[in-house]
Protein backbone atom coordinates (compact mmCIF):
# COMPACT_ATOMS: atom_id res chain seq x y z
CA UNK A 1 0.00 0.00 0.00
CA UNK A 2 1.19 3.29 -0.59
CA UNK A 3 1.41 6.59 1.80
CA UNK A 4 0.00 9.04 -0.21
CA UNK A 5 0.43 11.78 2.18
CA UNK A 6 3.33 12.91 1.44
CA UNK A 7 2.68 15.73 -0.80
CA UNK A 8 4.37 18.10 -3.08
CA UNK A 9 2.53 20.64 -4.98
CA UNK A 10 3.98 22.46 -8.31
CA UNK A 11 2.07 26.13 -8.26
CA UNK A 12 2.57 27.01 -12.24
CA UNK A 13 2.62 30.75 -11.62
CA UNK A 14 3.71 31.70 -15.25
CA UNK A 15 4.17 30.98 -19.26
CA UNK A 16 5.74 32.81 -22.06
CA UNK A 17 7.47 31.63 -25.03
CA UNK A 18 10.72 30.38 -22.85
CA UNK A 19 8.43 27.60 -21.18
CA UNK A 20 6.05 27.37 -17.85
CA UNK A 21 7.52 28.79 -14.84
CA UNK A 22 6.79 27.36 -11.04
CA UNK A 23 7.39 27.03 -8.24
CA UNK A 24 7.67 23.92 -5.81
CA UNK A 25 5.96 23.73 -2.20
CA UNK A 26 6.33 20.94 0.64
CA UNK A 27 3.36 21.56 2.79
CA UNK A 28 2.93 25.17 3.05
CA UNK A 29 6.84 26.09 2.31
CA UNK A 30 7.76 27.02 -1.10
CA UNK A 31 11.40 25.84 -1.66
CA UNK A 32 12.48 25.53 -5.33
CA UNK A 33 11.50 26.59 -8.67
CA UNK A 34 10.69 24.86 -12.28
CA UNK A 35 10.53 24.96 -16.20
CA UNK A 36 8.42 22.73 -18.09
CA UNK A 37 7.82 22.79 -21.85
CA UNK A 38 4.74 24.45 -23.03
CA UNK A 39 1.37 23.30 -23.48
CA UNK A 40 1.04 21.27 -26.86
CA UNK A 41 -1.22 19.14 -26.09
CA UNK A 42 0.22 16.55 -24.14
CA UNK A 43 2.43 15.54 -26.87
CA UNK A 44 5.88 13.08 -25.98
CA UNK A 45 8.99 14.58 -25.78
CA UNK A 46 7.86 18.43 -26.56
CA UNK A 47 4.74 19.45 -24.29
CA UNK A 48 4.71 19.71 -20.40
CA UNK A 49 2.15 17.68 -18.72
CA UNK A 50 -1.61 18.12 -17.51
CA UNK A 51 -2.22 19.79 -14.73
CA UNK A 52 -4.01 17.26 -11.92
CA UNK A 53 -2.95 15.05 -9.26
CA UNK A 54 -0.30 12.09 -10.39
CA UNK A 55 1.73 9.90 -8.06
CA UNK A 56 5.59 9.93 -7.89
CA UNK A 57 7.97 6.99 -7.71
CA UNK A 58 11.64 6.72 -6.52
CA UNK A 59 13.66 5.50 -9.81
CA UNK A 60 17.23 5.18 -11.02
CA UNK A 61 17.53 6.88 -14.23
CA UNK A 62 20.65 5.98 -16.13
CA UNK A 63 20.92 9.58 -17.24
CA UNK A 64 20.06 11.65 -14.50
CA UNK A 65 20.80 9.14 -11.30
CA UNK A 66 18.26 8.78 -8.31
CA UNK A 67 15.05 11.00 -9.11
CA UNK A 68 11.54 10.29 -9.46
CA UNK A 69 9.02 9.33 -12.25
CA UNK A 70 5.58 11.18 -12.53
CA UNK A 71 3.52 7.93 -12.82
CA UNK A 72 0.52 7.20 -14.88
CA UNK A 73 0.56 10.52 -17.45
CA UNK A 74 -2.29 10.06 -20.31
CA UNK A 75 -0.22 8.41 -23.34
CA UNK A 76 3.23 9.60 -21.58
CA UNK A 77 5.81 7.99 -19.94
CA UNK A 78 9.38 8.35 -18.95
CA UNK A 79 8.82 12.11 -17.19
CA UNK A 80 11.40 12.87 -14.47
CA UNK A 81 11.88 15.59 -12.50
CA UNK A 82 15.52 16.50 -12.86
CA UNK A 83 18.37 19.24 -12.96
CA UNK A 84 18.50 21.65 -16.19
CA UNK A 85 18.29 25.39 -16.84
CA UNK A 86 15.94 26.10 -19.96
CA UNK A 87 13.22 24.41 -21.29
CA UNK A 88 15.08 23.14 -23.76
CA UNK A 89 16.91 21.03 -21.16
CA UNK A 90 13.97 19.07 -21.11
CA UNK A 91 11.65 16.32 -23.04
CA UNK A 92 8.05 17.07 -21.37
CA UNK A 93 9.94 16.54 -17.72
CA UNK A 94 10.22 18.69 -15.07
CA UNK A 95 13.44 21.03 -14.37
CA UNK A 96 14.15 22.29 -11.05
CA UNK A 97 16.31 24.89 -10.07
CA UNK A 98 16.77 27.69 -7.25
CA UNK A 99 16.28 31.18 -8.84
CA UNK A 100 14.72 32.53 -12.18
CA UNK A 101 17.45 34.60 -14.38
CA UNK A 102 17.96 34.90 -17.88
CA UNK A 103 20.70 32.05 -20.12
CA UNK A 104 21.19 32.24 -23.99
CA UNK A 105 18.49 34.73 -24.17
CA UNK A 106 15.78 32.86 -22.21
CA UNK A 107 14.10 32.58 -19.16
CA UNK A 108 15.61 29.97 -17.23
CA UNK A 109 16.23 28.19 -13.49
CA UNK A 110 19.40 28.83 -12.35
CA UNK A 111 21.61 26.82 -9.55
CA UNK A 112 19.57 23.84 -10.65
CA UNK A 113 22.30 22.18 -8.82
CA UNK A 114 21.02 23.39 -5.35
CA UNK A 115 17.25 23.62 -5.77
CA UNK A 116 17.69 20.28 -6.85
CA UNK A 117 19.42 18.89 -4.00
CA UNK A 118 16.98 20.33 -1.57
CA UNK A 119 13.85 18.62 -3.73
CA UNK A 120 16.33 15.05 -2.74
CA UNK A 121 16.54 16.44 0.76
CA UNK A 122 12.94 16.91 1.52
CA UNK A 123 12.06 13.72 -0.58
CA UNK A 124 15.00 11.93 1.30
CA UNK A 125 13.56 8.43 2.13
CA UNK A 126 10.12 8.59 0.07
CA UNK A 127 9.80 5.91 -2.40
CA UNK A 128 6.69 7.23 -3.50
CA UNK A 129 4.42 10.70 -2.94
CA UNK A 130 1.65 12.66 -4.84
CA UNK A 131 2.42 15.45 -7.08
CA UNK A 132 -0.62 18.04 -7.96
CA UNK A 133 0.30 20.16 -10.23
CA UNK A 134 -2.06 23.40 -10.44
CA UNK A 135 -2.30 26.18 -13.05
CA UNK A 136 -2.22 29.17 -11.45
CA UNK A 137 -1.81 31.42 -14.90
């Protein structure tokens, strides 16, 4: 059976044409930030992901080491939430990073690097918790 109440919410806050901009809260504490793809209609590999309620599971990812997998996406599979900058540093997954700035002429997470380490921290022995994911845009 799995504890489901463990909960992290991503609070999409803003789009443009550099991507869809979050931000990342653990119970009422907003910690790191994120760039997804845009909207194109779900599509693999070049579209962020609904917005709704999805379950995350603990994985190994040969590229990007220990991270999670946002379960059970409509005709999707293989989303992580990992490090990057811009949101061409991802395939429909989720980048986290610490601070919004500007790289290559985009809109982009910066220190990736740290605001990912804190997502490990607070997620530090979870195999499993529930993402909801709300538009707030």
């Amino acid at each position: 059976m799995l504890n489901l109440e463990k909960i992290i919410k991503i609070k999409r806050i803003e789009q443009n044409d550099d991507g869809i901009f979050g931000v990342i809260i653990d119970g009422n504490i907003p910690f790191a930030l994120t760039v997804e793809r845009k909207w194109i209609n779900n599509q693999p590999n070049i579209s962020c992901i609904p917005a709704g309620e999805y379950i995350c599971k603990r994985i190994n990812s040969p590229e990007f080491g220990d991270t999670f997998e946002v379960m059970n996406v409509p005709n999707r599979s293989h989303i992580l939430l990992h490090k990057g900058n811009i949101m061409d540093d991802s395939h429909g997954c989720i980048i986290i990073g610490e601070q919004f700035e500007s790289m290559k002429n985009k809109t982009a997470v910066l220190a990736s690097w740290k605001g990912f380490s804190e997502f490990k921290e607070r997620t530090q022995g979870w195999n499993f918790f529930k993402l909801i994911i709300i538009n707030c845009f």
